[in-house]
C-alpha atoms as a PDB file:
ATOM      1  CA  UNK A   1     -22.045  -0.229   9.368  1.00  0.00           C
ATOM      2  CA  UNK A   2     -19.381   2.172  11.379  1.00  0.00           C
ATOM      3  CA  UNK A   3     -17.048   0.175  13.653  1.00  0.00           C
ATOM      4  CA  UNK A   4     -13.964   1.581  15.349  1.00  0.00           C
ATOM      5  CA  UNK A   5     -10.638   0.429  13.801  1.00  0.00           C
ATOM      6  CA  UNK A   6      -7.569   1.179  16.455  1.00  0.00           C
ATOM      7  CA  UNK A   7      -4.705   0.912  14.084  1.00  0.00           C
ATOM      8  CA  UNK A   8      -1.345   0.839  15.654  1.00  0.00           C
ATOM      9  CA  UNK A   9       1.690   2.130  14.130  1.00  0.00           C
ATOM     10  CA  UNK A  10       5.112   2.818  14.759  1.00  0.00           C
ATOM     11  CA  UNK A  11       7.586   3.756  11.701  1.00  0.00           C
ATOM     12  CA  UNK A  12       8.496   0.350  10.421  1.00  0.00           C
ATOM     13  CA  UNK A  13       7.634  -1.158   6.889  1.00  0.00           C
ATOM     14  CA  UNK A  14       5.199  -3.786   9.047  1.00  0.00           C
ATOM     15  CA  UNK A  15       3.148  -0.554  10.718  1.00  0.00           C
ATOM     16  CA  UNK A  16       2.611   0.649   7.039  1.00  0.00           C
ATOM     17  CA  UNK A  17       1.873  -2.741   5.768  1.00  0.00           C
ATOM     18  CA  UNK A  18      -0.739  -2.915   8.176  1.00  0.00           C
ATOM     19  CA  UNK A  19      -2.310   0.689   6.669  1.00  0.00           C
ATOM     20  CA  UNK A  20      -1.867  -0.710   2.973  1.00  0.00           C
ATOM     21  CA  UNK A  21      -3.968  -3.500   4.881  1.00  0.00           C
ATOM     22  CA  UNK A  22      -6.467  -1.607   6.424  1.00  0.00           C
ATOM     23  CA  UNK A  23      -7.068   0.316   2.840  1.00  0.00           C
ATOM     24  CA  UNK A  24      -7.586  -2.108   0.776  1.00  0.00           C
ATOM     25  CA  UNK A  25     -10.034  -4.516   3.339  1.00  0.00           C
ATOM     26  CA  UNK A  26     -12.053  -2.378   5.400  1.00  0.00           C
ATOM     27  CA  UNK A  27     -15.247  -0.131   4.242  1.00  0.00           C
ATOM     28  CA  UNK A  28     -14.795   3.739   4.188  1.00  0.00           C
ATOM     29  CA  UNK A  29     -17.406   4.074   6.850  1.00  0.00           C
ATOM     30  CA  UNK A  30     -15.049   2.687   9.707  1.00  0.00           C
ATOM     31  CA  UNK A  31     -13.836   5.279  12.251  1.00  0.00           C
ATOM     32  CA  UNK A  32     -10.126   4.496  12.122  1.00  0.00           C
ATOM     33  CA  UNK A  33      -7.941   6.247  15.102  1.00  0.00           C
ATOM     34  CA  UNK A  34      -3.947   5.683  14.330  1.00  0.00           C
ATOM     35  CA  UNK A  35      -2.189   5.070  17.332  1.00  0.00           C
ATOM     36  CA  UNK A  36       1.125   6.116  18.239  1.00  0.00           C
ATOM     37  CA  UNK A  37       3.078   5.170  21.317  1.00  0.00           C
ATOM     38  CA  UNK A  38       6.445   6.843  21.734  1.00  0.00           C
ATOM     39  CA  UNK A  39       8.845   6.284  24.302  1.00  0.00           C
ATOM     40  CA  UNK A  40       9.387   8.843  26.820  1.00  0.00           C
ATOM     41  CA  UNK A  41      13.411   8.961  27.090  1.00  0.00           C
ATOM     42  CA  UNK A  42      12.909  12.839  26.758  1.00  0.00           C
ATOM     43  CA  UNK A  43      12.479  13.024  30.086  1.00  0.00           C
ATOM     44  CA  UNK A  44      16.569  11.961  30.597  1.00  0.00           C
ATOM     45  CA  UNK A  45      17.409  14.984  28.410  1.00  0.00           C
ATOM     46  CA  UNK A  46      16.573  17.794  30.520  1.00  0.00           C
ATOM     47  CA  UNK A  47      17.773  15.571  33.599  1.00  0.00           C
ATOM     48  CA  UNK A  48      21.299  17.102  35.151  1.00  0.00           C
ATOM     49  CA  UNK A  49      22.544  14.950  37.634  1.00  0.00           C
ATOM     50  CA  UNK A  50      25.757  13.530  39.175  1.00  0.00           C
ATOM     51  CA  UNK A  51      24.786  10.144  39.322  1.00  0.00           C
ATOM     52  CA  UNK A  52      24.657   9.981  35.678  1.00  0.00           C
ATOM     53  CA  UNK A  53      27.811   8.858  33.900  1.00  0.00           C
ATOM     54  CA  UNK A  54      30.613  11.026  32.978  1.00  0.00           C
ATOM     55  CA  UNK A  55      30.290   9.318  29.675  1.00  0.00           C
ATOM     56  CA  UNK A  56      26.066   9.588  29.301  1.00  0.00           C
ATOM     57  CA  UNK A  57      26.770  13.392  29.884  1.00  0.00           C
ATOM     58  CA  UNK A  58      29.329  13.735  27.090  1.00  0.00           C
ATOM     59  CA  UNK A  59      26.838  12.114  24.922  1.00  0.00           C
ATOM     60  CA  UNK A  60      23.749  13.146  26.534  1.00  0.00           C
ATOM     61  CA  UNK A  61      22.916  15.618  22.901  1.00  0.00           C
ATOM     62  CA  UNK A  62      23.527  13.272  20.396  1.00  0.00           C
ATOM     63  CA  UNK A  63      20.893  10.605  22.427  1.00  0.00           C
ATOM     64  CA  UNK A  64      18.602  14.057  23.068  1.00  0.00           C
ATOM     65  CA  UNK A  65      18.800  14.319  19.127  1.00  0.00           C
ATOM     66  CA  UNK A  66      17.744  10.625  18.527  1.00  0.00           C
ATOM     67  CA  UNK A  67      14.831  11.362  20.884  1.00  0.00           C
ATOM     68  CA  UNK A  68      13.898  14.615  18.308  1.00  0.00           C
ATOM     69  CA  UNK A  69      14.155  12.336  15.184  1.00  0.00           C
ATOM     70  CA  UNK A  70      12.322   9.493  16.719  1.00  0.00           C
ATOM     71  CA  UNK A  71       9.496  11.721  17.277  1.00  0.00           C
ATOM     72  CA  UNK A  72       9.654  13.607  13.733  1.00  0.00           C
ATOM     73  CA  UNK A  73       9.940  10.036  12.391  1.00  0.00           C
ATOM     74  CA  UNK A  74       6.798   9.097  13.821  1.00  0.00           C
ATOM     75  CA  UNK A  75       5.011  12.306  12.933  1.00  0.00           C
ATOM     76  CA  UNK A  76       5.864  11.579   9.451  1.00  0.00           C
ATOM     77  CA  UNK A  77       4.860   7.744   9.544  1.00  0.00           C
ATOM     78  CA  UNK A  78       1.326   8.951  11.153  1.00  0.00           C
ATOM     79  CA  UNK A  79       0.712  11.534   8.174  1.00  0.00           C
ATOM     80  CA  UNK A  80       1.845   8.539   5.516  1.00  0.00           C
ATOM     81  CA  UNK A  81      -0.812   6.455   7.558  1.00  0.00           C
ATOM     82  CA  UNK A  82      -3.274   9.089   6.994  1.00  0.00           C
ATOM     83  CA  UNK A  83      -2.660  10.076   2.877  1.00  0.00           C
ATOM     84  CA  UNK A  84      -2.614   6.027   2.640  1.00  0.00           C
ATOM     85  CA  UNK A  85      -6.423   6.046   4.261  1.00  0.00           C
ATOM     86  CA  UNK A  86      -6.914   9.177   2.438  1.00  0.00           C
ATOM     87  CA  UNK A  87      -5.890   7.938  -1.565  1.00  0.00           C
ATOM     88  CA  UNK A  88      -8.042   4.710  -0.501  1.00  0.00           C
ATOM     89  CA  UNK A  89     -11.361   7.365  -0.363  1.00  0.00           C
ATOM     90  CA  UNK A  90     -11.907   7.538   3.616  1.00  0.00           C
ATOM     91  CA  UNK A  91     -13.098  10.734   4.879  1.00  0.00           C
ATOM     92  CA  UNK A  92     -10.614  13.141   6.872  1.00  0.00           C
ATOM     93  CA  UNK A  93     -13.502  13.318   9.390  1.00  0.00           C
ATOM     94  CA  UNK A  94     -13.363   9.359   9.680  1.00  0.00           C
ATOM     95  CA  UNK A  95      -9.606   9.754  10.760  1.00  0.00           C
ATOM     96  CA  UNK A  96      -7.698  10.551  14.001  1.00  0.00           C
ATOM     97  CA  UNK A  97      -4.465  10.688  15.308  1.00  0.00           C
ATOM     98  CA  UNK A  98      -3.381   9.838  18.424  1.00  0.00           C
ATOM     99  CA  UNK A  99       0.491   9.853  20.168  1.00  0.00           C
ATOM    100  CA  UNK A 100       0.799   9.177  23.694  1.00  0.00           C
ATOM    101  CA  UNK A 101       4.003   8.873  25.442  1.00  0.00           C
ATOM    102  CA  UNK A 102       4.931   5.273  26.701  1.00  0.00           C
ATOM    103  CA  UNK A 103       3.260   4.759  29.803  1.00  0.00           C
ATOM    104  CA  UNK A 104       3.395   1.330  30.968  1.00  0.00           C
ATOM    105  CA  UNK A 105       5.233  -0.322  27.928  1.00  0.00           C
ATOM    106  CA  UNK A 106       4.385  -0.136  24.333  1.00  0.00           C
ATOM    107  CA  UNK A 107       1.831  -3.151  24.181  1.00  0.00           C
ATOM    108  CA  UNK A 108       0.573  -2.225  27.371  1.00  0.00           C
ATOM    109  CA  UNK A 109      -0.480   0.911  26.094  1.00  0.00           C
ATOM    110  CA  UNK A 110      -2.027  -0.455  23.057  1.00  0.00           C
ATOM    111  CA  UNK A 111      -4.051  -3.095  25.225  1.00  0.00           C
ATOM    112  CA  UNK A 112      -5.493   0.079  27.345  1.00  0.00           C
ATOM    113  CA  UNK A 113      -6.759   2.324  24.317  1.00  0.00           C
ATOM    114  CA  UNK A 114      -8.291  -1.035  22.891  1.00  0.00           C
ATOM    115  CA  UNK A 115     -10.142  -0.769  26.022  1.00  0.00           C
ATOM    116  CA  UNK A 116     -11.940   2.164  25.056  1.00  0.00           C
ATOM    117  CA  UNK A 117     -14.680   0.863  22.613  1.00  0.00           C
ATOM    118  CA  UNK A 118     -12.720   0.015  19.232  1.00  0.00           C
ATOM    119  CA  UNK A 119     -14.304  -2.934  17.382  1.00  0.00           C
ATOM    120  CA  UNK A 120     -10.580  -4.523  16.149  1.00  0.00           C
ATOM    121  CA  UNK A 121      -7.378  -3.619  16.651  1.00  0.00           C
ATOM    122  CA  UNK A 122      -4.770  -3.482  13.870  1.00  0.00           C
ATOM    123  CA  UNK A 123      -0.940  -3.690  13.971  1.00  0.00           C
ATOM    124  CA  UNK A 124       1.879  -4.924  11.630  1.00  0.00           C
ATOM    125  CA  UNK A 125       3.853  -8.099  13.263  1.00  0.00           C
ATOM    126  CA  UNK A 126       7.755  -6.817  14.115  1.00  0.00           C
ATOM    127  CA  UNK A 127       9.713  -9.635  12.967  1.00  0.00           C
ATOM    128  CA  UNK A 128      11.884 -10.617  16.077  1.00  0.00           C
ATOM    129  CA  UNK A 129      13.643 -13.794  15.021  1.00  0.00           C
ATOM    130  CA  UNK A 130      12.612 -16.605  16.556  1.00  0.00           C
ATOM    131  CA  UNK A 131      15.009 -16.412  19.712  1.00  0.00           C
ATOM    132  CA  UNK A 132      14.366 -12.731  20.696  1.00  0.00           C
ATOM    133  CA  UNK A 133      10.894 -12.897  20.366  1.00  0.00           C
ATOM    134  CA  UNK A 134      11.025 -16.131  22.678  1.00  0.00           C
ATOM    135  CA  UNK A 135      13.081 -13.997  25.206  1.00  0.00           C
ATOM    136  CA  UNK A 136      11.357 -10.690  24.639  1.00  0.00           C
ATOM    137  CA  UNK A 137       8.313 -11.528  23.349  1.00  0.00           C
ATOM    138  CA  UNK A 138       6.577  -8.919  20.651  1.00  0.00           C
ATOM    139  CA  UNK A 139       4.403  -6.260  21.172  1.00  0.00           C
ATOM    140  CA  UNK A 140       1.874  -7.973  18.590  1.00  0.00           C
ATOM    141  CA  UNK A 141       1.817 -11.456  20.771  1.00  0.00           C
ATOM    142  CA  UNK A 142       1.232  -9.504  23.692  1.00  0.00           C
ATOM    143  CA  UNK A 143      -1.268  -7.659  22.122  1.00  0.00           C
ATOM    144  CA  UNK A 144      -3.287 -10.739  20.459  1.00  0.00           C
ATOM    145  CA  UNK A 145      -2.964 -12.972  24.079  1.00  0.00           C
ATOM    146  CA  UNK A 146      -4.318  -9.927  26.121  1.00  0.00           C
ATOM    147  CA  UNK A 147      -6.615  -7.684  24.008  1.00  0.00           C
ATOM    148  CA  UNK A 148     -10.042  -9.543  25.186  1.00  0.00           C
ATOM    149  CA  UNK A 149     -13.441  -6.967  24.169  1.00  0.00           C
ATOM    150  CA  UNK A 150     -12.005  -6.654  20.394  1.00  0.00           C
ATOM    151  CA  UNK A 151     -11.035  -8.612  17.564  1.00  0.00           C
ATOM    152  CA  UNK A 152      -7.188  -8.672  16.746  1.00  0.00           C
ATOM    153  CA  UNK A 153      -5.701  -8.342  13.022  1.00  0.00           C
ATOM    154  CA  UNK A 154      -1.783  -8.500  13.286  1.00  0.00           C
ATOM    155  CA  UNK A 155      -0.477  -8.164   9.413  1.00  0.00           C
ATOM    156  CA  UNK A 156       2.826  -9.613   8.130  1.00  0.00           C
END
């Protein structure tokens, strides 16, 4: 029976856990859509003004570089993702991509694709310690309290 897997990943060693996860446990007929969010700090890069400090400015290319590797990073982690699905014997047709730039904050983002007919949503837990994760929270516990017309799988 087809049912739609939303698999979230960044580039962490928890995102590709939660492929090898995904692999191994679910049948090749599930429609599996990987799920990128990237943060949109791009947007500063190709931003000239003189309310930015004198100090951003002199280092405004080496940040606009981290912004490029981020996103080659995450490129790279998606195609992983895929040759993972791919060496477990899903179908290429059976697999999409998906990167959208950070709209309303990373879980936030994840919450609103679940919204659009996936059957479970799967993501790797990010491994705050104890006290930022109490401050900050984590994109995973955000995802499991709020996430209410699917099924949430959040792999250690």
């Amino acid at each position: 029976m087809e049912k739609k897997v939303l698999l979230a990943i960044d580039d962490s060693e928890n995102a590709m856990r939660a492929v090898d996860s995904v692999a191994r446990t679910f049948t090749h007929d599930h429609r599996i859509t990987l799920f990128s969010v990237i943060q949109d700090t791009a947007v500063i890069c190709d931003m000239y003004s003189p309310e930015l400090t004198p100090y951003f400015m002199s280092e405004k290319n080496a940040f606009c570089a981290l912004e490029t590797k981020k996103r080659e990073l995450l490129n790279q982690a998606q195609e992983k993702a895929r040759n993972i699905l791919l060496g477990a014997g899903f179908e290429e047709k059976n697999i999409r991509s998906k990167v959208e730039t950070c709209r309303k904050g990373v879980a936030r983002d994840i919450i609103e694709e679940s919204k659009s007919g996936y059957d479970i949503v799967v993501l790797g837990r990010r491994g705050l310690s104890g006290i930022k994760e109490f401050f900050l929270g984590s994109v995973s516990n955000k995802v499991v309290t709020a996430v209410k017309d699917a099924a949430v799988l959040v792999v250690g």
